[in-house]
Protein backbone atom coordinates (compact mmCIF):
# COMPACT_ATOMS: atom_id res chain seq x y z
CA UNK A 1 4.98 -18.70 -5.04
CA UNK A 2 7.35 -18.65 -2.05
CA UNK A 3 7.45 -16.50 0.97
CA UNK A 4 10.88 -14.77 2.31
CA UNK A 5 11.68 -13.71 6.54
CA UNK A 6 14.44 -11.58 6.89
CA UNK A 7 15.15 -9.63 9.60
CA UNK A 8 18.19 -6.97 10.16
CA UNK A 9 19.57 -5.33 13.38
CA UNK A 10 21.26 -2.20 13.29
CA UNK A 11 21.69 0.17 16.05
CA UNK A 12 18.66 -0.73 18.16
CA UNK A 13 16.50 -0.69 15.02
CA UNK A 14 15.31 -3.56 14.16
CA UNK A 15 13.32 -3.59 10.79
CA UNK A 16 11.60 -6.95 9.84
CA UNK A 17 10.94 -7.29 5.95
CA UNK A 18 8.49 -10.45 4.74
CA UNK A 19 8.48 -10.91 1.21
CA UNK A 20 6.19 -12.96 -1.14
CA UNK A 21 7.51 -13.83 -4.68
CA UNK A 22 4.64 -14.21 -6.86
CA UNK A 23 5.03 -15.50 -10.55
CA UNK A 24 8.68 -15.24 -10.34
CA UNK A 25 8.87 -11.61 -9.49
CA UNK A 26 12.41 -12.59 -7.50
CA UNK A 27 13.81 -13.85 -10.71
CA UNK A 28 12.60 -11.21 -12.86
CA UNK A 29 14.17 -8.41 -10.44
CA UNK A 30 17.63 -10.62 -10.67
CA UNK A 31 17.79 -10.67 -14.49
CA UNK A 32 17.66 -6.79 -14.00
CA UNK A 33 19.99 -6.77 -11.28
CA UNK A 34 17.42 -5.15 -8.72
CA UNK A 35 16.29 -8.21 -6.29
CA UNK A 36 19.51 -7.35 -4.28
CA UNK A 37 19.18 -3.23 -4.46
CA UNK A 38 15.67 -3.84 -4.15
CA UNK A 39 16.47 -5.55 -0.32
CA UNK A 40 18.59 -3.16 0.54
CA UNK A 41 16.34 0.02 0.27
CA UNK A 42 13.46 -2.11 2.23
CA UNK A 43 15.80 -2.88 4.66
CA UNK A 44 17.19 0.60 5.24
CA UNK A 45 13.94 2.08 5.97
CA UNK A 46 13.93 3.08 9.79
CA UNK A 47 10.09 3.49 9.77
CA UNK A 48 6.85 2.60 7.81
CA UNK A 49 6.66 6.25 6.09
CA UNK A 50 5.32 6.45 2.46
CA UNK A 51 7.97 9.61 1.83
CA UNK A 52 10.68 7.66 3.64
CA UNK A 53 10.02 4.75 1.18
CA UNK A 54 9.57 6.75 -1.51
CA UNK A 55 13.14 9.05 -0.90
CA UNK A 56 15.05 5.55 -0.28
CA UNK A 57 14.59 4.32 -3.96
CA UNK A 58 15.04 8.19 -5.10
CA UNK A 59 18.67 7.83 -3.66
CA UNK A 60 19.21 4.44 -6.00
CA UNK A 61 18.38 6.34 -8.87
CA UNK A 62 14.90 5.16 -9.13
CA UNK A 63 12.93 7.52 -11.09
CA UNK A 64 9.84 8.97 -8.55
CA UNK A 65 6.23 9.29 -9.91
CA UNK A 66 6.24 8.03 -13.03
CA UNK A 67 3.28 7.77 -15.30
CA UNK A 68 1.98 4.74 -15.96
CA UNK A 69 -0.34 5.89 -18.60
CA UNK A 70 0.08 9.09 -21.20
CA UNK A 71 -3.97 9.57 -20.80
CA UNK A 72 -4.43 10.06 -17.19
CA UNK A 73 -2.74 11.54 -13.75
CA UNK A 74 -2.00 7.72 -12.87
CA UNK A 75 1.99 7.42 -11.20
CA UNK A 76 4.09 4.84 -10.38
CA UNK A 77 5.83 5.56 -6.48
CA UNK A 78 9.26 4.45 -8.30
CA UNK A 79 10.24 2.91 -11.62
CA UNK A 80 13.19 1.74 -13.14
CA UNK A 81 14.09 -0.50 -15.86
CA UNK A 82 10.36 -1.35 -16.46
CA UNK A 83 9.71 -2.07 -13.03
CA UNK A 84 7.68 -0.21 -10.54
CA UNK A 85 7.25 0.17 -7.37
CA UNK A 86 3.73 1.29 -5.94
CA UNK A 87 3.48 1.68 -1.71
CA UNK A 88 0.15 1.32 -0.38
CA UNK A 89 -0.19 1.89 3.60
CA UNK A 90 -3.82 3.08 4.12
CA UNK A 91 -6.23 1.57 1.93
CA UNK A 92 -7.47 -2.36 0.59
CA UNK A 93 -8.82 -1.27 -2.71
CA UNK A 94 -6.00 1.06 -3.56
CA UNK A 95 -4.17 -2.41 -3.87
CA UNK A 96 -7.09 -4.24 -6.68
CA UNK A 97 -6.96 -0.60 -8.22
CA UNK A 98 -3.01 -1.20 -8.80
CA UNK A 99 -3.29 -4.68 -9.80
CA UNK A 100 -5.80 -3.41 -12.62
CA UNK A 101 -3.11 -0.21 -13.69
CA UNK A 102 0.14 -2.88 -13.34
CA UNK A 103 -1.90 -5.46 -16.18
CA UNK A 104 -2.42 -2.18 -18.65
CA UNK A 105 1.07 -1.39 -18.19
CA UNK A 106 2.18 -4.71 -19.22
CA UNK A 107 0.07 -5.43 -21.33
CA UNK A 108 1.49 -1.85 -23.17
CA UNK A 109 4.98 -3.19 -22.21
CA UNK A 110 5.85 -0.90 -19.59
CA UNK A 111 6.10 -3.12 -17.24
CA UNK A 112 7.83 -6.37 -16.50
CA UNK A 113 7.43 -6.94 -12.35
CA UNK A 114 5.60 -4.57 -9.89
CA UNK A 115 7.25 -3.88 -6.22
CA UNK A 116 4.04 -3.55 -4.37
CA UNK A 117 4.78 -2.16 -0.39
CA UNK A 118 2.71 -2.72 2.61
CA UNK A 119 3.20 -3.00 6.15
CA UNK A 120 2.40 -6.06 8.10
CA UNK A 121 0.54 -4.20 10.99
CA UNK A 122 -2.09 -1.77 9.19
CA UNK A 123 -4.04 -1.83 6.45
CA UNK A 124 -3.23 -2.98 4.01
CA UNK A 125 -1.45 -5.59 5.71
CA UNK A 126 0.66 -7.93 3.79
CA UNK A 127 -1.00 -11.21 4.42
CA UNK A 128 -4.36 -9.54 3.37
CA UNK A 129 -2.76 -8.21 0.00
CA UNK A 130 -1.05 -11.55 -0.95
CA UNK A 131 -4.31 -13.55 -0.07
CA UNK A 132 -5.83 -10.81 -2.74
CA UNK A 133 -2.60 -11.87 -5.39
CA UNK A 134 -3.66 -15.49 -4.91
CA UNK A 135 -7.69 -14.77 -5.13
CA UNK A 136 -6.52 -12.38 -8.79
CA UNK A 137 -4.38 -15.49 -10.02
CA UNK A 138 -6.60 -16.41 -12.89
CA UNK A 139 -6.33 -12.36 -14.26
CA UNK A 140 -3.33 -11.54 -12.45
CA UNK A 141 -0.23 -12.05 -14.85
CA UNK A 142 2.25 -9.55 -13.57
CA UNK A 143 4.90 -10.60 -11.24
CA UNK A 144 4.85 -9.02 -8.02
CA UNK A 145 7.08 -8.60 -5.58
CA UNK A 146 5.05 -8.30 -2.26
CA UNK A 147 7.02 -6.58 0.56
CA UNK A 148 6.02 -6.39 4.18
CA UNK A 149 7.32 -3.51 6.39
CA UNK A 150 6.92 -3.94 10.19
């Protein structure tokens, strides 16, 4: 588990991005290709907007609300290459709920890292999901990439 500070200045907007790889969700995304595309659409984002998140991987070809599951009105935020992306920016228990729908899909293998988005300011914030990740670890098998928007 390792945690990643980056920040990027352009044009007066400065956009801080905190990541947390967790079972090797970095190296996953870079056997894919996506750790690097990934960064980039995190770091383009001008403010912590669910739709402005959302459109950002739209524009990389990321397919938007995917299914995760045939049976039920379940949806990934983005997917591609059997990875999703879920962004969460209002509630704590939306976050154990994904955990639970990210170990079907992979268990079904559909799924081979999860992208999970928070912001570091609101719930729910990024240290509170990754301190979830770690409490999870015993069930928690999926590799997650945990970002932090501020």
């Amino acid at each position: 588990m390792r945690s990643i500070h980056k920040n990027l200045t352009e044009e007066f907007v400065m956009v801080e991005l905190e990541l947390f790889a967790y079972r090797d969700a970095d190296k996953v995304l870079e056997s894919k290709g996506l750790l690097q595309e990934v960064k980039s659409i995190l770091l383009s984002v001008s403010k912590v907007n669910h739709n402005e998140i959302q459109e950002l991987f739209r524009l990389w070809d990321w397919a938007l609300e995917s299914y995760i599951v045939k049976e039920t009105t379940w949806r990934w935020d983005a997917y591609k290459d059997k990875v999703a992306v879920s962004v969460e920016l209002s509630l704590i228990d939306a976050v154990h709920r994904d955990f639970l729908r990210a170990i079907l899909a992979q268990k079904r293998g559909k799924l081979d890292a999860l992208i999970y988005v928070t912001s570091t300011f609101k719930e729910p914030r990024f240290c509170n999901v990754k301190r979830d990740i770690k409490i999870f670890d015993e069930i928690l098998t999926v590799p997650i990439l945990l970002a932090g928007l501020t």
